[in-house]
Protein backbone atom coordinates (compact mmCIF):
# COMPACT_ATOMS: atom_id res chain seq x y z
CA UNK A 1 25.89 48.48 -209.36
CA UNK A 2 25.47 47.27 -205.88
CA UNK A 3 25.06 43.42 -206.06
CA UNK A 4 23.92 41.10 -202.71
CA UNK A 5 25.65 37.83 -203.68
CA UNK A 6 26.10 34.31 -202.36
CA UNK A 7 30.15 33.67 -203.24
CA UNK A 8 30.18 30.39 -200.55
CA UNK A 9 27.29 28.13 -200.21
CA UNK A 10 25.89 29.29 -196.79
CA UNK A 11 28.05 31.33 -195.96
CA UNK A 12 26.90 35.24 -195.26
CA UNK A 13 26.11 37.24 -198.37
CA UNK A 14 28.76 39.33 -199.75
CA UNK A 15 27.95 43.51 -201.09
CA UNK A 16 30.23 43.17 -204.59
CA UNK A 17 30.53 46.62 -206.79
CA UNK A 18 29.76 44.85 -210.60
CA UNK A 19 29.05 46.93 -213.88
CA UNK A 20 25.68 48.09 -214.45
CA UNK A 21 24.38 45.53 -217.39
CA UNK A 22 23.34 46.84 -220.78
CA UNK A 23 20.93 45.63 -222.85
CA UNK A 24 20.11 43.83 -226.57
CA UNK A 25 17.49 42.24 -228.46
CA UNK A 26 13.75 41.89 -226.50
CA UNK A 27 15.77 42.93 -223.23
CA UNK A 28 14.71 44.77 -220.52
CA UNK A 29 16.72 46.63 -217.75
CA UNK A 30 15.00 47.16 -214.45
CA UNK A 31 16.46 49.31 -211.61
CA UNK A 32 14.86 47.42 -208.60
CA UNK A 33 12.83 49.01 -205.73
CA UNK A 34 11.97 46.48 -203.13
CA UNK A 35 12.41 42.90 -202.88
CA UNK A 36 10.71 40.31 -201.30
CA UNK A 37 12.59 37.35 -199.34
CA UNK A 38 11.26 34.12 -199.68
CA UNK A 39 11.90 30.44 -197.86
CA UNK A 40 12.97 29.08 -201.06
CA UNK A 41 16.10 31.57 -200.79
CA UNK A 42 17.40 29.56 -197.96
CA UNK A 43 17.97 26.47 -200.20
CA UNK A 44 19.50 28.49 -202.62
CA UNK A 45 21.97 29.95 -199.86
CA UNK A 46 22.34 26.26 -198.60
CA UNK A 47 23.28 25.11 -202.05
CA UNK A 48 20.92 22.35 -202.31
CA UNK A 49 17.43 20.61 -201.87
CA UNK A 50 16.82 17.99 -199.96
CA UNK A 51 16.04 15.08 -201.70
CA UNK A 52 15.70 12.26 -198.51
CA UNK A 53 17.86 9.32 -197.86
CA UNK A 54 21.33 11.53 -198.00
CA UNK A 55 20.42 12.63 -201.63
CA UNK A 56 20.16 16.03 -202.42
CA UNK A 57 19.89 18.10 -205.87
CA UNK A 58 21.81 20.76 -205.62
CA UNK A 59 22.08 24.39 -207.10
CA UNK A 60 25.14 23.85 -209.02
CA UNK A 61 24.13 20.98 -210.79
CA UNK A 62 21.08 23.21 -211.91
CA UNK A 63 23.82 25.36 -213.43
CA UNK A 64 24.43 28.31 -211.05
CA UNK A 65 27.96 29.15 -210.51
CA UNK A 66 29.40 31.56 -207.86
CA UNK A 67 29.16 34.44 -207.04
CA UNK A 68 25.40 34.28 -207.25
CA UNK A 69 22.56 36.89 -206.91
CA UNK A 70 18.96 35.21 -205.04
CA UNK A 71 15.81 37.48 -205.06
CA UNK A 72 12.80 36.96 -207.08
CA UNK A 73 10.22 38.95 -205.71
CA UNK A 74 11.29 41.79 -207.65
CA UNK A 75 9.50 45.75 -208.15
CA UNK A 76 11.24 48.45 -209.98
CA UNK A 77 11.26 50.63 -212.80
CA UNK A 78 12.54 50.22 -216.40
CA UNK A 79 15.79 52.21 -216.91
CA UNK A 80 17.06 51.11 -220.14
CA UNK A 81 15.54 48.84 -223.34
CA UNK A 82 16.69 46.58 -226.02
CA UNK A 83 15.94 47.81 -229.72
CA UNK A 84 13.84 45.04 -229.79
CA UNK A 85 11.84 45.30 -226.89
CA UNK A 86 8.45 46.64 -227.55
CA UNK A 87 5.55 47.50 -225.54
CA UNK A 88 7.22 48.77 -222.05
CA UNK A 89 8.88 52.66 -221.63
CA UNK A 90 11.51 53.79 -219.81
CA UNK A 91 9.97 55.16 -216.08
CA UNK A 92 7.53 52.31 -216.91
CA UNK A 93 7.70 50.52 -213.27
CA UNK A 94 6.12 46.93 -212.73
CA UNK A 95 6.41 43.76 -210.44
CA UNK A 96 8.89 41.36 -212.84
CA UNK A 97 7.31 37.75 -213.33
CA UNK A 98 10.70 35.51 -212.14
CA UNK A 99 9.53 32.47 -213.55
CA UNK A 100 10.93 32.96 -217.10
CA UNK A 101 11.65 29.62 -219.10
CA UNK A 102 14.68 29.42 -221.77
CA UNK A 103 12.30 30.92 -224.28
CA UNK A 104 13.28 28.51 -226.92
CA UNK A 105 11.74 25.31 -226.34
CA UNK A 106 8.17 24.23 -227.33
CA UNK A 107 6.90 24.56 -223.71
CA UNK A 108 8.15 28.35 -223.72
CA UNK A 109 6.21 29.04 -227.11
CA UNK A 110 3.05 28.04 -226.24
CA UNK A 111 3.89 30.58 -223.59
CA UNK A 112 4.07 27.91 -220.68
CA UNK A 113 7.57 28.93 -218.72
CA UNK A 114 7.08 26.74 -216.14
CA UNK A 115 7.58 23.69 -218.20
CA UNK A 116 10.26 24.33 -219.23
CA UNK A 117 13.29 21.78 -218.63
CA UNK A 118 15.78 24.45 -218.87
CA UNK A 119 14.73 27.57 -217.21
CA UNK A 120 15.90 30.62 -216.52
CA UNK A 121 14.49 31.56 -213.08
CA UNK A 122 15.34 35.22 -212.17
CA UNK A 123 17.42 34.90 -208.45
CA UNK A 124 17.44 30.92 -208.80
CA UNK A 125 18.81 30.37 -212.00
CA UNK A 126 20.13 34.03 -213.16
CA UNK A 127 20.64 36.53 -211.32
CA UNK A 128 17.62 38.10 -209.55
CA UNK A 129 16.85 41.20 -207.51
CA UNK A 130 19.12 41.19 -204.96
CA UNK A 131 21.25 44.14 -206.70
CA UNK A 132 20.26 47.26 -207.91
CA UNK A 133 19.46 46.33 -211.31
CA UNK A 134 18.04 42.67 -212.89
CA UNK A 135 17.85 42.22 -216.87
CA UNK A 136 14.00 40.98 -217.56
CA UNK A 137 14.61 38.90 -220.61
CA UNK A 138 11.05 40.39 -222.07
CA UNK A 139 8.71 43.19 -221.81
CA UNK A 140 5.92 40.56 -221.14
CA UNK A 141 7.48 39.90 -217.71
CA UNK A 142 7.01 43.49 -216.61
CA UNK A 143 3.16 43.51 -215.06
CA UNK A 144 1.74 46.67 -213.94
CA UNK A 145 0.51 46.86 -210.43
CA UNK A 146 -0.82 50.72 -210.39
CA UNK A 147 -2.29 51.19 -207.01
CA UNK A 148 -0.92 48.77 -205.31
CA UNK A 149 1.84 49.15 -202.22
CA UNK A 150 5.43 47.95 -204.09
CA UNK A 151 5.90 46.61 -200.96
CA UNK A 152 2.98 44.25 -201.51
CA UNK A 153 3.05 43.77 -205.16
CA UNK A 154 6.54 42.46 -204.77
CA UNK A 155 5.35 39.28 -202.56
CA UNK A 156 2.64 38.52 -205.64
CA UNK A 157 5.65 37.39 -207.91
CA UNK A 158 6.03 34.52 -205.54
CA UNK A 159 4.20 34.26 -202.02
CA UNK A 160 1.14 35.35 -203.06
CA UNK A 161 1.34 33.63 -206.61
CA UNK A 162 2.18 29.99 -205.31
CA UNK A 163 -0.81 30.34 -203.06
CA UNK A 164 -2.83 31.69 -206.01
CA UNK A 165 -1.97 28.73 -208.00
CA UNK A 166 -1.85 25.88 -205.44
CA UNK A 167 -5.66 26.93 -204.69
CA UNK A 168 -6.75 26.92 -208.09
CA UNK A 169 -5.69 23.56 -208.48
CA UNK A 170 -8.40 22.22 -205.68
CA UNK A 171 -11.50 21.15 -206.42
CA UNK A 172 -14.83 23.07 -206.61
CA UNK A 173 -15.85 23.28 -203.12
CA UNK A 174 -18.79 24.41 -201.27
CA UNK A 175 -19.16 26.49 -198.08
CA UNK A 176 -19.86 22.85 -196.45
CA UNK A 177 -16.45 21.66 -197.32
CA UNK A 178 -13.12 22.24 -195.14
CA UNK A 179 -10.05 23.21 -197.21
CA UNK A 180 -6.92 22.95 -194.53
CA UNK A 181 -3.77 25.13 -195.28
CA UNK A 182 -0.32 23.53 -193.45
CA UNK A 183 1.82 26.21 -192.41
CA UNK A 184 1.57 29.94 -191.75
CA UNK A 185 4.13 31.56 -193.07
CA UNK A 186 4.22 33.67 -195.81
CA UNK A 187 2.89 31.36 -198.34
CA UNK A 188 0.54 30.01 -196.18
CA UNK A 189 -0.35 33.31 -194.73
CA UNK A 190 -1.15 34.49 -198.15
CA UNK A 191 -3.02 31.87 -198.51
CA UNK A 192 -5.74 33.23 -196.49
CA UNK A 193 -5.94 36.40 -197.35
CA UNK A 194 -6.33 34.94 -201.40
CA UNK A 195 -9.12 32.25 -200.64
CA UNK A 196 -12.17 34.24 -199.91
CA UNK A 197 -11.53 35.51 -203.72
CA UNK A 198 -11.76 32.33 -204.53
CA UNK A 199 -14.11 29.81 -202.48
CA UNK A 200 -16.94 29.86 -199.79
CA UNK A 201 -15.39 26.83 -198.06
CA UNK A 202 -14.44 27.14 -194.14
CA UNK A 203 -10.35 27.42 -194.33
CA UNK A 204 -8.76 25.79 -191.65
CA UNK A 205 -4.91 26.73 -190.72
CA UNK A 206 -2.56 24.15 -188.99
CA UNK A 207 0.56 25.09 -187.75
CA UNK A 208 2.84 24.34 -185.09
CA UNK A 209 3.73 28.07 -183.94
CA UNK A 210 1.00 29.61 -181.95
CA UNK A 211 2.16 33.18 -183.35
CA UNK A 212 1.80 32.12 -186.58
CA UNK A 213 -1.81 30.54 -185.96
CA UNK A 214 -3.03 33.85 -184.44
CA UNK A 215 -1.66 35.59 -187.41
CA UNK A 216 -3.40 33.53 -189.62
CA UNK A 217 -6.95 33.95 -187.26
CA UNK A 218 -6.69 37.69 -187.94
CA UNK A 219 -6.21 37.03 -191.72
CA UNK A 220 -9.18 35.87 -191.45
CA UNK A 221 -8.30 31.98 -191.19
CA UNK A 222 -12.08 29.91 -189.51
CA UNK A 223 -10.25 28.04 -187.34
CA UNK A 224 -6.31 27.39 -186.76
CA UNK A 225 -4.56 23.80 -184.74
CA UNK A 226 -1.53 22.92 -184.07
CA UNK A 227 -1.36 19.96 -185.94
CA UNK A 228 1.93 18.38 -183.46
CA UNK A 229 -1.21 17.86 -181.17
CA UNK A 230 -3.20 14.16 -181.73
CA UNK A 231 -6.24 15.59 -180.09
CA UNK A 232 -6.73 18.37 -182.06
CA UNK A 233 -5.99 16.42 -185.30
CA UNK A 234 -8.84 13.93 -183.65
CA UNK A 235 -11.38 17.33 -183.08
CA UNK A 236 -10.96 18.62 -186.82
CA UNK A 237 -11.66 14.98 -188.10
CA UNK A 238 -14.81 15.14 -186.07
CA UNK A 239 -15.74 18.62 -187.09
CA UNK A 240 -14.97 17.79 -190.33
CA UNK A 241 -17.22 14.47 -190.41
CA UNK A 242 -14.60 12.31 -191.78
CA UNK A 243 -11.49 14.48 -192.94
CA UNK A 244 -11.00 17.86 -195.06
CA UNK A 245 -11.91 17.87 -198.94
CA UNK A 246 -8.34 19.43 -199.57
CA UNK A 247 -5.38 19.93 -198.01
CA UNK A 248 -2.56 22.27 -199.36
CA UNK A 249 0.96 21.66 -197.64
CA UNK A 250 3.14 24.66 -197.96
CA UNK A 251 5.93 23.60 -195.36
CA UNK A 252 6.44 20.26 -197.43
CA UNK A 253 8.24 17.96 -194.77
CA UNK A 254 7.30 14.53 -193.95
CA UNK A 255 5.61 14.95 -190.86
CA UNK A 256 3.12 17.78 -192.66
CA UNK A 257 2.45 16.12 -195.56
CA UNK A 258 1.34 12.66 -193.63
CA UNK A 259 -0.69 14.74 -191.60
CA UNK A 260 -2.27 16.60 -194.64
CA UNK A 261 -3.03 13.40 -196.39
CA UNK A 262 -4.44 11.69 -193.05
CA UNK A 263 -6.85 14.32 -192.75
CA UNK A 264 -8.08 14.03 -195.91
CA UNK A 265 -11.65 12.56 -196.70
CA UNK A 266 -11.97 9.97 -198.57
CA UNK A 267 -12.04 11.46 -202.60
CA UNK A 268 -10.14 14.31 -200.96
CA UNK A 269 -7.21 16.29 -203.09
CA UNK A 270 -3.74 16.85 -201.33
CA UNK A 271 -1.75 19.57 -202.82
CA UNK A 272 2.33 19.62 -201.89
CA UNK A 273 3.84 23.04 -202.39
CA UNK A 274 6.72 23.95 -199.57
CA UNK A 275 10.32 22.18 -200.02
CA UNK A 276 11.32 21.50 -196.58
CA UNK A 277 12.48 18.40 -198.25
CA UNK A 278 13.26 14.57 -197.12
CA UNK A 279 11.27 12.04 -198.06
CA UNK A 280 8.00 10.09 -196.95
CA UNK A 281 7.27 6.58 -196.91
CA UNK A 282 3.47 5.57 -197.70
CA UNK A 283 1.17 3.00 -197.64
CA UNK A 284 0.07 2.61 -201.23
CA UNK A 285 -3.16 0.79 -200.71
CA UNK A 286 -4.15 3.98 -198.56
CA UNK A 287 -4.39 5.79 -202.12
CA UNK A 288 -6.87 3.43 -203.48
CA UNK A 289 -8.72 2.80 -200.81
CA UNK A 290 -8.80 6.73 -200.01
CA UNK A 291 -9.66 8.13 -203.39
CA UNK A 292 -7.05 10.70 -202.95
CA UNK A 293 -5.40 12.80 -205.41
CA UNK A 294 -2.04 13.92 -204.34
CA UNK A 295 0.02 16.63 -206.97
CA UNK A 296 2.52 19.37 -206.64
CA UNK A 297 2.49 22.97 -206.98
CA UNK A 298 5.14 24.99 -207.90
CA UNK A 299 4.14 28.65 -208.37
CA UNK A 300 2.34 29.81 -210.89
CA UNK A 301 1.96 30.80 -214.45
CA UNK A 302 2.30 34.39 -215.71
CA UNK A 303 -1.29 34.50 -216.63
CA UNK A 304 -2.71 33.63 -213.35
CA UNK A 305 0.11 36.36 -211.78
CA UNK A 306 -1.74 38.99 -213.91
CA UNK A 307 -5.17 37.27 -212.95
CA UNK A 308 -4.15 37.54 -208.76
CA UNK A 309 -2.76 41.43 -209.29
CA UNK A 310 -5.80 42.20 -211.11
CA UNK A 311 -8.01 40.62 -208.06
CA UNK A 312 -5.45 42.98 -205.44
CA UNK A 313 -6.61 45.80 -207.65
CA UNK A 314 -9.79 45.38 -207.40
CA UNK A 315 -9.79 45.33 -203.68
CA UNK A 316 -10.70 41.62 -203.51
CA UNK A 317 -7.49 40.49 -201.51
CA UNK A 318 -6.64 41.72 -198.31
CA UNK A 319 -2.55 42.80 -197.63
CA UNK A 320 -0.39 40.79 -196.28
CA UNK A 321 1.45 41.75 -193.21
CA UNK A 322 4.93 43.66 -194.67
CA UNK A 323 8.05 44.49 -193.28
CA UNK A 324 10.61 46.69 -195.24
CA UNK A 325 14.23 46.51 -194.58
CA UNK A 326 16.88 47.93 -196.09
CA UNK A 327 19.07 45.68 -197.90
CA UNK A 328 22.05 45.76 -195.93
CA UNK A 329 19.93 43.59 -193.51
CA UNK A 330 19.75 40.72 -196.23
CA UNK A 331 21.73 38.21 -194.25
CA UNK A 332 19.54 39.04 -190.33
CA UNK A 333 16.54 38.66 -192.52
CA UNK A 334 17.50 35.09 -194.06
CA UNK A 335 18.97 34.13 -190.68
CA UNK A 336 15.54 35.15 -188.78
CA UNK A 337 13.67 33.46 -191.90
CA UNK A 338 15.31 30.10 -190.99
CA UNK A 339 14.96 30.86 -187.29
CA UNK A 340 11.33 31.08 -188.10
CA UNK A 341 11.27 34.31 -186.69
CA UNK A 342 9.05 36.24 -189.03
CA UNK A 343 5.97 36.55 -189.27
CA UNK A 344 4.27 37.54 -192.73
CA UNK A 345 6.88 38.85 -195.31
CA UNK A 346 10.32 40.95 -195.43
CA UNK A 347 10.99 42.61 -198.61
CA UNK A 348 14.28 44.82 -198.69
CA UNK A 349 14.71 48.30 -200.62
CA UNK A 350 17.63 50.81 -200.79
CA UNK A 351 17.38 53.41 -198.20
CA UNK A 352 16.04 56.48 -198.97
């Protein structure tokens, strides 16, 4: 099979011919379709996260060794099944949940992958989609998406379900209250289109790239700033009547994440998703003396993946914009990704 690997840390991604896996047990072997390039992959090129003050954590210490394949938005169709593996057919096709923990441990059995301490992240921590086929550990990460675009269902294994999740972690607000989504990309863009499924409360878009704030006005967005400008940080603290109830950050950098948490009124609930990285120095009697709740998001469960796919098929979440590619433009698309150059999502799929 046709494998998309990183073999130096940021260097261009190499096309390496490997044997098709087999295989055993509860297994699962997917032939992919499409899949979806995400921001996170760019860390995962780089090698590391920024951690702030010269420390980073980097991908090998996580336990990925080279040559490595990324991709974790990930639609195809079952080719192959361990003797174990019940419930899912061969020609079966469905959007693969990534976020798979080591299966072992006592967060994995109560069927909560994401806390694990040892996971097994499909394209982060195994190999992921950026190859012709991916082994699924399980059945249960296969999730039907009949009627759905693969080009779209691809971006709910990650985009769409890290915006799903971050918002569900807000408080119940009103159509009153201001919830204020930092950055536009495809996260944040997502974002949008997923809130009206889930609250009546005015969404407000800041981001720095006028392209992106249009994009996220026709999503559907009530209002969008650039939040680099004082005055119109000064306007949506007026408008507001004292700061947002929530703010969810998915860029993650210093500057964004003082600005989401300066915004905030007071009792408000600040919600850090993106991993730009660094680190921020605060005031700590501001938290206090604020109210404010400040937590992180990182994706989502496979429950609330099946809960957002089952809200697409109902019609109750409007698409994303899409751009297919085929895969031998992996390394343009991550270059234009970090360029900042698209707008909306790029998923990749063999040529027909």
């Amino acid at each position: 099979m046709r494998s998309y690997q990183i073999v130096a840390w940021g260097e261009p991604l190499a096309v390496n011919e490997l044997p098709t896996p087999t295989v055993s047990g509860e297994e699962v072997l997917v032939r992919t379709s499409v899949c979806g390039v995400c921001h996170s992959d760019l860390h995962i090129w780089d090698g590391y996260y920024d951690l702030g003050g010269g420390r980073r954590a980097t991908i090998e210490d996580r336990g990925v060794t080279l040559p490595f394949t990324m991709g974790h938005e990930i639609v195809g169709e079952v080719v192959a099944v361990g003797p174990d593996a019940k419930g899912v057919q061969v020609g079966q096709r469905g959007v693969i949940y990534p976020w798979i923990g080591c299966r072992s441990c006592e967060a994995c059995e109560r069927g909560d992958d994401l806390m694990c301490l040892t996971p097994r992240y499909l394209g982060t921590r195994a190999d992921g989609g950026y190859a012709d086929h991916v082994v699924v550990p399980h059945p249960r990460y296969v999730v039907d998406f009949d009627g759905i675009p693969e080009e779209l269902a691809c971006t709910y294994a990650c985009a769409g379900l890290t915006a799903y999740s971050a918002m569900k972690k807000l408080p119940e607000l009103t159509p009153a209250d201001t919830v204020l989504f930092i950055g536009a990309g495809g996260v944040g863009l997502s974002a949008v289109h997923i809130a009206p499924a889930l609250t009546d409360a005015r969404i407000v878009v800041a981001d720095i790239d006028p392209v992106k704030r249009q994009a996220a006005l026709d999503a559907g967005a009530t209002h969008a700033i650039d939040n680099g400008d004082e005055e119109q940080r000064r306007a949506l603290m007026e408008s507001t009547k004292g700061g947002v109830a929530a703010a969810i950050d998915f860029v993650g950098a210093p500057a964004t994440t003082k600005f989401g948490m300066d915004v905030l009124r007071k009792g408000g609930v600040h919600v850090i998703v993106g991993l730009y990285g660094s680190e921020l120095p605060m005031s700590l009697p501001l938290f206090p003396f604020k109210l404010m709740t400040v937590r992180g998001s990182f994706t989502g469960s496979l429950e609330e993946m099946r809960e957002l796919i089952a809200l697409a098929k109902a019609g109750r979440i409007p698409p994303i914009p899409v751009e297919k590619l085929p895969f031998t433009e992996i390394n343009n698309t991550l270059q234009n990704l970090r360029d900042g150059h698209i707008v909306g999502r790029v998923v990749l799929g063999h040529a027909s």
